[in-house]
Protein backbone atom coordinates (compact mmCIF):
# COMPACT_ATOMS: atom_id res chain seq x y z
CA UNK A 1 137.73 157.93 73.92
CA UNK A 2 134.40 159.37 73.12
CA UNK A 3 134.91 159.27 69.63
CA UNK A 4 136.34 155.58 69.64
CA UNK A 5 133.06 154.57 70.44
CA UNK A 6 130.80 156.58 68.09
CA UNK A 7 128.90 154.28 65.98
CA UNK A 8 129.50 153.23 61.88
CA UNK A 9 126.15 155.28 61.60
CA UNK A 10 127.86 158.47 62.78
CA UNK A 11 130.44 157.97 59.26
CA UNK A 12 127.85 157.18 57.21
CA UNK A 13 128.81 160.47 54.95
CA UNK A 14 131.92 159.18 54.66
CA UNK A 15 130.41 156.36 52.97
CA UNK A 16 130.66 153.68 55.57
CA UNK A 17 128.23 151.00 56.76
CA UNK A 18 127.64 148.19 59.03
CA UNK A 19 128.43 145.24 56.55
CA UNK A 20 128.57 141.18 57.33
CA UNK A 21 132.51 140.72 57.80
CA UNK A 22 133.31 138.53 55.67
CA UNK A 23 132.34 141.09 52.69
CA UNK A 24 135.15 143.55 53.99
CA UNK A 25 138.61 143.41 53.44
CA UNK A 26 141.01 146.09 54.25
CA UNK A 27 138.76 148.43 55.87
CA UNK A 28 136.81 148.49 52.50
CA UNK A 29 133.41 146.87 51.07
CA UNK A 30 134.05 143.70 48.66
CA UNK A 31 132.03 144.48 45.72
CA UNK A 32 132.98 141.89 42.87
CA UNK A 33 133.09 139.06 44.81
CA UNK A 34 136.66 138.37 44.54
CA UNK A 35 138.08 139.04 47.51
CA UNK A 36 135.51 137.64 49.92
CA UNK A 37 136.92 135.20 52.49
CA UNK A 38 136.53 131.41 52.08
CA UNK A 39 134.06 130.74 55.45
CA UNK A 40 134.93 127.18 54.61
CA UNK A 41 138.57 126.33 54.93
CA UNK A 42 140.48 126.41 58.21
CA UNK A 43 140.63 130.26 58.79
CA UNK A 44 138.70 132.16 61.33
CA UNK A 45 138.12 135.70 61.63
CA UNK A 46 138.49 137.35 65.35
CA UNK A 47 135.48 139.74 66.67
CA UNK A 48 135.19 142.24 69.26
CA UNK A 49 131.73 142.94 70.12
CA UNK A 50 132.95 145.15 73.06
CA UNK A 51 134.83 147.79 70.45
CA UNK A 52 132.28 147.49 67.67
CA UNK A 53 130.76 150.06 66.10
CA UNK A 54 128.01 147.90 64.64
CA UNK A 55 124.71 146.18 66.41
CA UNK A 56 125.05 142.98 64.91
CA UNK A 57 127.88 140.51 66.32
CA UNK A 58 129.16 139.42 62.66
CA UNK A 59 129.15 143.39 61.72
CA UNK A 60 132.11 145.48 61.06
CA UNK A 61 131.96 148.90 60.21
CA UNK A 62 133.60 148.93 56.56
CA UNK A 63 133.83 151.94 53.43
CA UNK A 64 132.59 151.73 49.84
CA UNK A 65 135.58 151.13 47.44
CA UNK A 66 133.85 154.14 45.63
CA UNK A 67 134.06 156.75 48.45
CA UNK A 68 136.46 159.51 46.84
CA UNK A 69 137.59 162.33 48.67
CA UNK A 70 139.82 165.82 47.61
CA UNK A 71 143.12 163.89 48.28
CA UNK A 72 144.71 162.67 44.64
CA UNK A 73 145.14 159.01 44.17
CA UNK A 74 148.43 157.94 43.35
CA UNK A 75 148.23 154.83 41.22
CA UNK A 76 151.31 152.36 41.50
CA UNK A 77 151.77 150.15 38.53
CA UNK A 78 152.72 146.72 39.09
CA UNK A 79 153.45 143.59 37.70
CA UNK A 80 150.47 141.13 38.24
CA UNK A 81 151.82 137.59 39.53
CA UNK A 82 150.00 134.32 38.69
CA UNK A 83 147.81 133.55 41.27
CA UNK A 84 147.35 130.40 42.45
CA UNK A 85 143.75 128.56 43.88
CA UNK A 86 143.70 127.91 47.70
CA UNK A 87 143.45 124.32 48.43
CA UNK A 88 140.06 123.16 48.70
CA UNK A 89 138.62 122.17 52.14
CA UNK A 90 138.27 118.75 52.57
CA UNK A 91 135.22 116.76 52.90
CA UNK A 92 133.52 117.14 56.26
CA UNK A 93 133.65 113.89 58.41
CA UNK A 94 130.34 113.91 61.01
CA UNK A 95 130.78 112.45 64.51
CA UNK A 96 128.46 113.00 66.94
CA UNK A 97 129.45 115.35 70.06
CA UNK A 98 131.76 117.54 68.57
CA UNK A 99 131.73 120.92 70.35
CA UNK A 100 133.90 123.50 68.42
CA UNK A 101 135.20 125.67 71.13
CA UNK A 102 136.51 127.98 69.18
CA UNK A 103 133.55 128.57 66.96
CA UNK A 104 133.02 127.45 62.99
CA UNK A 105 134.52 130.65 60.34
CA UNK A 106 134.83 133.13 63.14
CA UNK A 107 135.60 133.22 66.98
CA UNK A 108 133.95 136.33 69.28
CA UNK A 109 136.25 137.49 71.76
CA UNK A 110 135.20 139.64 74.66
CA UNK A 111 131.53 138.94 74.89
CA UNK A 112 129.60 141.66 75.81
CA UNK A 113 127.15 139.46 76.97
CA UNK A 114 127.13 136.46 79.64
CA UNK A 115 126.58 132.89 78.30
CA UNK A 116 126.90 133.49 74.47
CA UNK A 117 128.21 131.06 72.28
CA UNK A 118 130.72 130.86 69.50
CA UNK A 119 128.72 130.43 66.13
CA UNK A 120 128.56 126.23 65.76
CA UNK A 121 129.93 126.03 68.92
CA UNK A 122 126.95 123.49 69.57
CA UNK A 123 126.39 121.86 66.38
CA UNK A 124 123.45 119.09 67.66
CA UNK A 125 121.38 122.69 68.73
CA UNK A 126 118.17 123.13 66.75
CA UNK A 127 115.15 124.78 66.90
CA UNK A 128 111.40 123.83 66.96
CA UNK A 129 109.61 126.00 65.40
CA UNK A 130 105.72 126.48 64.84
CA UNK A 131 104.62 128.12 61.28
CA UNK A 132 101.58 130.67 61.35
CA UNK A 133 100.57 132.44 58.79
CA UNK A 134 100.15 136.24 59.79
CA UNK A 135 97.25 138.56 58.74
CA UNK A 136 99.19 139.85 55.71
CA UNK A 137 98.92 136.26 54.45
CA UNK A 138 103.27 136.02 55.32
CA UNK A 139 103.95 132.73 57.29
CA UNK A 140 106.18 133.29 60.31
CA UNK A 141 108.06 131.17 62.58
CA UNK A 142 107.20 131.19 66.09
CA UNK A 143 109.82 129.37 68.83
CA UNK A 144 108.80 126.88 70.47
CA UNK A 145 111.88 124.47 72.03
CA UNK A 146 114.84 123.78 71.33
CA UNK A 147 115.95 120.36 70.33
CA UNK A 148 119.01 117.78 69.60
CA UNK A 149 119.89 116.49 66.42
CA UNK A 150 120.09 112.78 67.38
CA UNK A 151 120.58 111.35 63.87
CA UNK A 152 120.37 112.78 60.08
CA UNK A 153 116.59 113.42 60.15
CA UNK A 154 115.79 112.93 63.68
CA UNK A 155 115.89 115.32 66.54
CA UNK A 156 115.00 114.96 70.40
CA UNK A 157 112.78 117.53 72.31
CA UNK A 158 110.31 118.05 75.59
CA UNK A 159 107.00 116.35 74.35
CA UNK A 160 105.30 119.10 76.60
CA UNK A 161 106.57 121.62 73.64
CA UNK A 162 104.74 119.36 70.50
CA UNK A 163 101.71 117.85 71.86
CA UNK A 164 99.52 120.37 70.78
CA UNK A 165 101.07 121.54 67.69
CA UNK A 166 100.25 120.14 64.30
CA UNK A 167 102.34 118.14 62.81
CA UNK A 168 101.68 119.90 59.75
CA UNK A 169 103.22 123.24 61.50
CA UNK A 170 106.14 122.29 62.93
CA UNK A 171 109.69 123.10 61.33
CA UNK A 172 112.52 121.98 62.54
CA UNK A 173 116.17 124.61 62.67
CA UNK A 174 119.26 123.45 62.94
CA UNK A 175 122.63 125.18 62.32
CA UNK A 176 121.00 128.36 63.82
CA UNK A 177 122.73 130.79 65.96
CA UNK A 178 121.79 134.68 65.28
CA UNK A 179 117.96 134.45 65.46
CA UNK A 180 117.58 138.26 63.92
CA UNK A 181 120.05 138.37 60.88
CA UNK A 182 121.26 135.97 58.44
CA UNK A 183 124.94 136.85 58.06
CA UNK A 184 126.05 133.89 60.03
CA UNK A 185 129.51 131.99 58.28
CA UNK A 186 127.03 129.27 57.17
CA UNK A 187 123.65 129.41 56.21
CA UNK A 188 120.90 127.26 58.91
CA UNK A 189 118.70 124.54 57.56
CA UNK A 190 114.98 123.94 57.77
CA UNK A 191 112.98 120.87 57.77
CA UNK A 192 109.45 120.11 58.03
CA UNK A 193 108.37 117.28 60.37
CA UNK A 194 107.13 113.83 58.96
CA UNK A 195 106.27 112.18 62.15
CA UNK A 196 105.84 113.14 65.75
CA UNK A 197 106.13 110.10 68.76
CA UNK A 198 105.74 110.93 72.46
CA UNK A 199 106.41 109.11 75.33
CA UNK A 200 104.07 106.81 75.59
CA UNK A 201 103.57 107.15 79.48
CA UNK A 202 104.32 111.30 79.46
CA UNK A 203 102.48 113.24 82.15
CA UNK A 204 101.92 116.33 81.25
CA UNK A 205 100.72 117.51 84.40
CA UNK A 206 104.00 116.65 86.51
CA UNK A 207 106.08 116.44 83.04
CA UNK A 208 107.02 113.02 83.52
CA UNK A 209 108.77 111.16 80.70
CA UNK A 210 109.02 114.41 78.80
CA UNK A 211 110.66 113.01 75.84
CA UNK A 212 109.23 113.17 71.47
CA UNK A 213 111.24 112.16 69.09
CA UNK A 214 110.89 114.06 65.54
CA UNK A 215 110.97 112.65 62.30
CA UNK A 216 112.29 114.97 59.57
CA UNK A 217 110.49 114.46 55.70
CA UNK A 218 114.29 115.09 54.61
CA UNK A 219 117.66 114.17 56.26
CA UNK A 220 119.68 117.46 57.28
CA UNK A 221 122.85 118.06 55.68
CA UNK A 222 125.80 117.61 58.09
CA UNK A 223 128.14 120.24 58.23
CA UNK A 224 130.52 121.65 61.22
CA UNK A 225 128.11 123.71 62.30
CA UNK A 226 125.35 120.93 61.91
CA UNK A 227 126.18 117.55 63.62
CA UNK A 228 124.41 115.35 66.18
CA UNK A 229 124.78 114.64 69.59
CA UNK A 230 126.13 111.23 70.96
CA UNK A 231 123.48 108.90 72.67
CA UNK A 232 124.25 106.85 75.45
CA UNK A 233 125.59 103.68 75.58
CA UNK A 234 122.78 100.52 75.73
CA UNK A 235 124.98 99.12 78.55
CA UNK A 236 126.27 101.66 80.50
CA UNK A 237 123.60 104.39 80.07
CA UNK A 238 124.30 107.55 82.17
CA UNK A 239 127.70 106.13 83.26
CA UNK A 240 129.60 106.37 79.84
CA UNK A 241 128.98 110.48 80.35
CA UNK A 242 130.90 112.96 82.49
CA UNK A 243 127.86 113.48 84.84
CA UNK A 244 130.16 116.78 86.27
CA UNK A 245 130.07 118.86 83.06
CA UNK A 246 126.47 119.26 82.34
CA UNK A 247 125.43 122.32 79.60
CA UNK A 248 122.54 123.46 78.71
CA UNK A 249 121.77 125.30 75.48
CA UNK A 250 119.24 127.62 73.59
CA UNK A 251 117.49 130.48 72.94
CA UNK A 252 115.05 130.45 76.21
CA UNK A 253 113.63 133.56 78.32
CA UNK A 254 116.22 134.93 80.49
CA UNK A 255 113.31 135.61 83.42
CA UNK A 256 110.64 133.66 83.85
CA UNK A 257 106.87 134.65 83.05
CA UNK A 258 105.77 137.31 80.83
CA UNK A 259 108.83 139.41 81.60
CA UNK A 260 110.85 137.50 80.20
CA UNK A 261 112.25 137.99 76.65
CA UNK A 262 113.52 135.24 74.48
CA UNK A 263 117.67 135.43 73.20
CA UNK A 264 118.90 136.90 70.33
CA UNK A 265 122.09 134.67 70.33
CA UNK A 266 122.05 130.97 71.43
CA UNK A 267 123.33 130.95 74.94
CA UNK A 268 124.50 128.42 77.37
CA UNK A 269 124.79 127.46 80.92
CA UNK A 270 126.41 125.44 83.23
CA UNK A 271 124.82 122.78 84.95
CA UNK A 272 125.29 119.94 87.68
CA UNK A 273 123.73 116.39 87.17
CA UNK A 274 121.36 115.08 90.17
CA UNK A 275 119.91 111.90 90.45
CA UNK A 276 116.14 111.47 91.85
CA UNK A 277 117.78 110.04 94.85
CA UNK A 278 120.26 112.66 95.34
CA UNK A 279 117.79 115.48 95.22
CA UNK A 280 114.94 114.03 97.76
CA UNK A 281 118.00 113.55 100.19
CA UNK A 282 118.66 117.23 99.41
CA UNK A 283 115.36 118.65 99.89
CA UNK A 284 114.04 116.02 102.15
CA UNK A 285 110.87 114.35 102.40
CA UNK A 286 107.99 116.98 102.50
């Protein structure tokens, strides 16, 4: 049991690594390219971060072709068929809402960890970000928000989180879901912000009419993993949504003040919808 859960580190003389999955096949590393799995047609990997041997949640623990050991190899010789070209996936078709369940390229099973998400489980989910440049003149990105993709090149955020950022430095994510490694099925996409507009009457003091609306210098491209999120209807408003299955998204603190540390993976939680009514008959008047 002990040894089932020795880490790919512990092999590492036996030539094995932690490596993004889709570049193994067979227990062994994909070194030519030719073998490395199609993350855009209609097949989906299966992980299990609980009996990984690797740190990273797209990670498996996988050998160099190249590893020889004192064992002969026996090579079979066979008769190479024609091989024929997988069908191309099909053009993706945007509509706004979609939430892919079972994740886009590759589902995690067994989460180790409360509240993660599949990878493009949340496609509308992006990220404002603020652009600094450090002291050894390399710009970072700092988080600031998340946001919603509400259209091509527009997103929707708190107007608390922009108001004193340059426009200049903020970048908006989208398609983002690992924040530390870039071995996700499908790459994210950045954009720089044209235009900022807050809510004309926002408070920031009691954070009333917290609403900006972002205005991207280039449309995002939409993809499954990057789609927008369905606004409400002019006539109906809050009535043409299921008020009783409320979820919230991001990368936020898990504690609140300077304790708290800021997610890795995009999480989610569950939330019920109140009205202003409902809640002052809740709390009472005070």
């Amino acid at each position: 049991y002990r040894h089932f859960l020795r880490e790919c580190a512990y092999y590492a003389d036996q030539d094995y690594k932690c490596v993004p999955y889709y570049t193994c096949e067979d227990g062994e590393i994909v070194t030519d390219g030719g073998g490395l799995i199609d993350i855009r047609s209609s097949f989906a990997a299966v992980l299990d971060p609980a009996s990984s041997k690797c740190p990273g949640y797209l990670e498996v623990c996988c050998r160099h072709p190249e590893y020889s050991t004192n064992a002969p190899k026996i090579t079979a010789t066979t008769t190479q068929e024609p091989v024929t070209e997988p069908p191309r996936p099909r053009a993706y078709e945007p509509q706004c809402g979609r939430r892919n369940f079972g994740g886009v390229g590759v589902r995690i099973q067994n989460d180790k960890y409360k509240g993660s998400t599949q990878f493009g489980e949340w496609p509308h989910m992006c990220a404002v970000l603020e652009t600094e440049d450090s002291s050894y003149g390399k710009e970072i990105n700092k988080y600031v928000c998340g946001a919603s993709l509400i259209a091509p090149g527009v997103v929707l955020t708190g107007a608390h989180c922009v108001a004193k950022v340059p426009k200049e430095n903020l970048k908006i994510r989208c398609g983002e879901w690992d924040t530390q490694q870039e071995i996700e099925p499908s790459q994210h996409q950045d954009r720089f912000v044209q235009n900022v507009k807050i809510h004309p009457q926002f408070n920031p003091k009691n954070l009333k009419n917290d609403f900006a609306i972002l205005f991207m210098e280039d449309d995002f491209e939409l993809a499954p993993h990057v789609d927008t999120i369905c606004l409400p209807d002019n006539l109906a408003g809050i009535n043409s949504y299921d008020q009783t299955n409320c979820v919230a998204t991001g990368w936020g603190k898990d504690k609140f003040g300077k304790l708290g540390e800021y997610q890795v993976i995009m999480k989610q939680s569950k939330w019920t919808w109140s009205t202003q009514l409902s809640v002052r008959g809740a709390l009472g008047e005070h």
